[in-house]
C-alpha atoms as a PDB file:
ATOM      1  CA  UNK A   1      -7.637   9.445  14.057  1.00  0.00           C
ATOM      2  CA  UNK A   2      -7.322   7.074  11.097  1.00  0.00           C
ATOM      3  CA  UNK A   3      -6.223   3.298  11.798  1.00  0.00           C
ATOM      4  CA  UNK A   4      -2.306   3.340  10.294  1.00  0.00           C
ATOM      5  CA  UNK A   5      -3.143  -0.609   8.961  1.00  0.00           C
ATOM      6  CA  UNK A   6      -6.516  -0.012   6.654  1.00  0.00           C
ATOM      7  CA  UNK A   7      -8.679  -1.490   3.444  1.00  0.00           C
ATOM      8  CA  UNK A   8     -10.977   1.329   2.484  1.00  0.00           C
ATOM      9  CA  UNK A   9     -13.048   1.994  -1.064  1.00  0.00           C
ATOM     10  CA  UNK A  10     -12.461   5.821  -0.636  1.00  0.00           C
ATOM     11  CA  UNK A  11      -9.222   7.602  -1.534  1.00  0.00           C
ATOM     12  CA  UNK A  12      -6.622   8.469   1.045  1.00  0.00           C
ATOM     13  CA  UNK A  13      -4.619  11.689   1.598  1.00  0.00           C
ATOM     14  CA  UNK A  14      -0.821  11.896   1.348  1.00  0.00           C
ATOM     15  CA  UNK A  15      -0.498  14.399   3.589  1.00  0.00           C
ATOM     16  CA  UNK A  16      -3.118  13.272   6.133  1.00  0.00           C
ATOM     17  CA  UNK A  17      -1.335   9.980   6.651  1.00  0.00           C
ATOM     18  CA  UNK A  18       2.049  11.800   6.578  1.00  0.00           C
ATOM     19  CA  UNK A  19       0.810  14.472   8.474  1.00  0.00           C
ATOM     20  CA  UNK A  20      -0.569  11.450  11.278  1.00  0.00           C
ATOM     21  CA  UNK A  21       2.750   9.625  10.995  1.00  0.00           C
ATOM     22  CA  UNK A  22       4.690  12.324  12.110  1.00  0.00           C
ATOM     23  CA  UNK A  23       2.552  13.100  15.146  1.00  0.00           C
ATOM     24  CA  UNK A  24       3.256   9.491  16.348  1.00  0.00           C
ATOM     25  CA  UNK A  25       7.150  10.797  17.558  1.00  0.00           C
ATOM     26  CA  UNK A  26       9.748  13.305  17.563  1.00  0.00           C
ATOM     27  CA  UNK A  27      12.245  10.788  17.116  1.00  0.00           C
ATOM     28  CA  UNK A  28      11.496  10.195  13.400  1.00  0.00           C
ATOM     29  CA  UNK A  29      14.391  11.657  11.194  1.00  0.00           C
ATOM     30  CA  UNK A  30      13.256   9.933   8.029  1.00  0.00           C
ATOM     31  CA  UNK A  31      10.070   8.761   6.195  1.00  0.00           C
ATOM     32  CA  UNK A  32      10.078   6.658   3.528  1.00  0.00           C
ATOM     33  CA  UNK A  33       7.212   6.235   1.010  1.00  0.00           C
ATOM     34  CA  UNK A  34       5.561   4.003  -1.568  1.00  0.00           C
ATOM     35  CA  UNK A  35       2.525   5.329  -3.461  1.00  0.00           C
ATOM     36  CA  UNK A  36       0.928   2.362  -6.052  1.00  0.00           C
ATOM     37  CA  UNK A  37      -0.957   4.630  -8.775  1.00  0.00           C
ATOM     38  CA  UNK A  38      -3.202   3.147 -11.546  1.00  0.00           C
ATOM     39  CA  UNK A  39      -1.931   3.210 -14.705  1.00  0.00           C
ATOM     40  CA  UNK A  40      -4.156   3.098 -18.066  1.00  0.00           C
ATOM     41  CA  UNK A  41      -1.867   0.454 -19.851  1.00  0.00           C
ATOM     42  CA  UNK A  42      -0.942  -3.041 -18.614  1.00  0.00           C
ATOM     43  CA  UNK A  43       1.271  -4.472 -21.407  1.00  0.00           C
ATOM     44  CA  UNK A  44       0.344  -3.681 -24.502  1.00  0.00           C
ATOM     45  CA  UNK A  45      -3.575  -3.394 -23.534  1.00  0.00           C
ATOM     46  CA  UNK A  46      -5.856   0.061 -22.946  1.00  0.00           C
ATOM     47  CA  UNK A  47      -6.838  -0.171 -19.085  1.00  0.00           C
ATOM     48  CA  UNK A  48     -10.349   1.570 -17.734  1.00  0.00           C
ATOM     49  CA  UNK A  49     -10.082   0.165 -14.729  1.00  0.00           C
ATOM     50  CA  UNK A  50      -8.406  -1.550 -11.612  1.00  0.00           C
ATOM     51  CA  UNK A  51     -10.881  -3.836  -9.349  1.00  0.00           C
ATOM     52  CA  UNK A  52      -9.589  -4.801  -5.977  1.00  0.00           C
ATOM     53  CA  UNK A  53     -10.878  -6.855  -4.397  1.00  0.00           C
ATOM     54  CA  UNK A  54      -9.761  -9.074  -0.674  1.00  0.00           C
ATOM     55  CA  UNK A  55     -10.643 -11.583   1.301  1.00  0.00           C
ATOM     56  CA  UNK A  56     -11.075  -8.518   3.906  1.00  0.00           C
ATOM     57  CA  UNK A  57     -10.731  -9.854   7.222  1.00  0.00           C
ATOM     58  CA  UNK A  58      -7.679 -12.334   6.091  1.00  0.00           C
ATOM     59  CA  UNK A  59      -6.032  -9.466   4.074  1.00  0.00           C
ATOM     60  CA  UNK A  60      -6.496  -6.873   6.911  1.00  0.00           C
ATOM     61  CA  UNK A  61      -4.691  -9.397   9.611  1.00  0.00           C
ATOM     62  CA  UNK A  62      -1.991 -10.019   7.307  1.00  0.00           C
ATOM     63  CA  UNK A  63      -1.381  -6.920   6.630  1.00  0.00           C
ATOM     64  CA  UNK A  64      -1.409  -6.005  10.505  1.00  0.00           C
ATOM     65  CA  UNK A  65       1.568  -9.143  10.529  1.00  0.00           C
ATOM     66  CA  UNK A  66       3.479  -7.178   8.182  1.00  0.00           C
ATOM     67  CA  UNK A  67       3.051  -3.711  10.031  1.00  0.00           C
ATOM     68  CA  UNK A  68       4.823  -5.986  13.456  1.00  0.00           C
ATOM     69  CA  UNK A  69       7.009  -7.303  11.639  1.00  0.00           C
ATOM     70  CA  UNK A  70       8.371  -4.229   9.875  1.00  0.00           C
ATOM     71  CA  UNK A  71       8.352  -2.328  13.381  1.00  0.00           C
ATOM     72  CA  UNK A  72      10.502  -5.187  14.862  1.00  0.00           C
ATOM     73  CA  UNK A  73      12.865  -6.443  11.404  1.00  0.00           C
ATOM     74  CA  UNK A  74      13.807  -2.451  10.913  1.00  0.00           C
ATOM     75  CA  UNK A  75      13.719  -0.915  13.933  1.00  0.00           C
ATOM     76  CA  UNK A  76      11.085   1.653  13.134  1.00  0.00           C
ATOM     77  CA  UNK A  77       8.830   4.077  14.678  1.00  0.00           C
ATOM     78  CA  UNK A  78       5.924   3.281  12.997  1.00  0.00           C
ATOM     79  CA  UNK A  79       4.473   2.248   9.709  1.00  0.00           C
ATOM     80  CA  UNK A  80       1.241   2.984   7.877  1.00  0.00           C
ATOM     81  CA  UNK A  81      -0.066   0.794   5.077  1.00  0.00           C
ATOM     82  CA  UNK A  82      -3.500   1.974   2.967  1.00  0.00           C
ATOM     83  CA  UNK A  83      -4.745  -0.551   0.667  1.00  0.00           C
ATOM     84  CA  UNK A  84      -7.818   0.851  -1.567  1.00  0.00           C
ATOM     85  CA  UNK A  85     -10.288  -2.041  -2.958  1.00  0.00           C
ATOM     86  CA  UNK A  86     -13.368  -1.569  -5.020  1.00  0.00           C
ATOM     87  CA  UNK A  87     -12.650   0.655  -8.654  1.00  0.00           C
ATOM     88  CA  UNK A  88     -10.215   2.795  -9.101  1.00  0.00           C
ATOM     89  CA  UNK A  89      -8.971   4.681 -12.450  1.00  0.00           C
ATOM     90  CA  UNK A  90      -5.754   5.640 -13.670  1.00  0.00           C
ATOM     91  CA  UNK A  91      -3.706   8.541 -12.223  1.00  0.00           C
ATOM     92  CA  UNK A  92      -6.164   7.238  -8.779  1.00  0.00           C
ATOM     93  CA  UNK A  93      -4.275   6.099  -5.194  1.00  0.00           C
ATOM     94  CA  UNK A  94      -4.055   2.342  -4.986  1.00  0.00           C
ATOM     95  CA  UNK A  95      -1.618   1.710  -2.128  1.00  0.00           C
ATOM     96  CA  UNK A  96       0.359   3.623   0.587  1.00  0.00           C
ATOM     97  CA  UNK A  97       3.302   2.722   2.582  1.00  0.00           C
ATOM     98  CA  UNK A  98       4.922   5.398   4.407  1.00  0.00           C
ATOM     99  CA  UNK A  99       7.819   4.023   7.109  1.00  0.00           C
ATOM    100  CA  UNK A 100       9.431   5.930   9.909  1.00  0.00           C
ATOM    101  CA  UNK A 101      12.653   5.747  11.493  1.00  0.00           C
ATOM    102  CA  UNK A 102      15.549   7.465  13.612  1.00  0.00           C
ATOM    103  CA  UNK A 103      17.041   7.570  10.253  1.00  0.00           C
ATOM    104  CA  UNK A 104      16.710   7.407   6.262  1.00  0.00           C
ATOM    105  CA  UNK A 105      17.890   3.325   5.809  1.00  0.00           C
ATOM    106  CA  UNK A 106      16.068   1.381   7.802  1.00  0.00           C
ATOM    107  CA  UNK A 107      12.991   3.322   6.441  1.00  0.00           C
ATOM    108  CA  UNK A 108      13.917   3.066   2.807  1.00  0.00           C
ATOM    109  CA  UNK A 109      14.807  -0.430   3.379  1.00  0.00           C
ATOM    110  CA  UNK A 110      11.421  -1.343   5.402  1.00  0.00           C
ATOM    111  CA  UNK A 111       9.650   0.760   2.726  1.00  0.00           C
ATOM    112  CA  UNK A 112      10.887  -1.811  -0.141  1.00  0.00           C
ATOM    113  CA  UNK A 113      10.208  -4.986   1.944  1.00  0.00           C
ATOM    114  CA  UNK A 114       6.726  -4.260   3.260  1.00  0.00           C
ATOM    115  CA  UNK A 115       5.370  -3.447  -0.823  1.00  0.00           C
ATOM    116  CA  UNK A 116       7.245  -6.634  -1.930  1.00  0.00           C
ATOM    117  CA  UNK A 117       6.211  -8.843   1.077  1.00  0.00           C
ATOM    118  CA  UNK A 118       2.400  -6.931   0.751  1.00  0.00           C
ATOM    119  CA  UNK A 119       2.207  -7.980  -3.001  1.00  0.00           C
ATOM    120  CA  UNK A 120       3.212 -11.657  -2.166  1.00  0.00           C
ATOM    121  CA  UNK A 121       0.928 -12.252   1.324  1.00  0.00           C
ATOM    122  CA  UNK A 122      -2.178 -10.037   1.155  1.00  0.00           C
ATOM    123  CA  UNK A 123      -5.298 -12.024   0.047  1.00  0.00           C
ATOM    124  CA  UNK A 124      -5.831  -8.669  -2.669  1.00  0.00           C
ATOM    125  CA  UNK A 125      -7.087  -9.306  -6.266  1.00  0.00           C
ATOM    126  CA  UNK A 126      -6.744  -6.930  -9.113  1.00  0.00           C
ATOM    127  CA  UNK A 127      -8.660  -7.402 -12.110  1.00  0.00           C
ATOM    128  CA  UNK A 128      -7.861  -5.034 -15.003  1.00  0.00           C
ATOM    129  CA  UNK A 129     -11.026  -3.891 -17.518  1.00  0.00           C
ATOM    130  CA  UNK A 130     -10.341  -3.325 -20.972  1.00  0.00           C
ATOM    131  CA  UNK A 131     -11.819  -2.637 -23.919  1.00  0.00           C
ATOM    132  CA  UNK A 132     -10.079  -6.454 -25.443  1.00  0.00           C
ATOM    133  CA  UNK A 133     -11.693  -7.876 -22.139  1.00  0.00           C
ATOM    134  CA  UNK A 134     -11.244  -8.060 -18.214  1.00  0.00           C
ATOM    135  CA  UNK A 135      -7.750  -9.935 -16.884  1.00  0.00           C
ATOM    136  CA  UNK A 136      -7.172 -11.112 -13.265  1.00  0.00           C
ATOM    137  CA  UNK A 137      -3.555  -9.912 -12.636  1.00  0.00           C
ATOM    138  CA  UNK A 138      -1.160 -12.985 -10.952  1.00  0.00           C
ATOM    139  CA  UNK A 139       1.881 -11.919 -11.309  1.00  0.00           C
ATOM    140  CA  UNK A 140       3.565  -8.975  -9.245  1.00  0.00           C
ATOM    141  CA  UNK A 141       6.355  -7.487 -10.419  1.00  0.00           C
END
């Protein structure tokens, strides 16, 4: 059974981790979901490719906080969160967060906080690599 809090290099499935949340409870009435995808553009630059990279053991706790925290702040069943470091290309799987709940709010809701709070508190770096040169990415819209 796949950990619901992860880092990996590999891709994830959508349906695997959807598949695995829904196994957790028959209570669950609504799933909400965030998929990050890599775009080729970041402004008005070409993008090859997305690096991420973490300060693994820091980012992985944090991002454990933020699973407990969701749970408890929203009320949900459970949460997974899928972070992908290493290279990844455009149209590729960055980031998963799928939330679970007696109903459709407090999983949309949870859904929108965990990305926003993930963005802000996870020790994850993305450097973008493009033919005008390589960028470190610092802000998060």
């Amino acid at each position: 059974m796949l950990d619901a809090v992860r880092l990996q290099q590999e891709d994830f499935s959508l349906d695997r981790e959807i598949a695995a949340l829904r196994a957790v409870s028959r209570r669950i009435g609504g799933i909400a979901v965030f998929l990050g995808c890599a775009r080729d553009f970041s402004g008005d630059r070409k993008v090859d490719e997305i690096r991420f990279d973490a300060y693994e053991a820091m980012a992985l706790a944090e991002l454990q906080n933020l699973h407990a925290q969701a749970v408890s702040r929203f009320g949900l069943i459970d949460v997974r969160i899928v972070h992908r470091l290493g290279a990844v290309h455009a149209g590729d799987n960055i980031v998963l967060i799928a939330a679970a709940a007696e109903h459709r709010a407090p999983a949309l809701d949870a859904c929108h906080w965990l990305i926003d709070e993930l963005k802000a508190r996870a020790p994850i770096w993305k450097k973008e690599i493009s033919p005008r040169g390589d960028a470190w990415v610092t802000s998060h819209p």
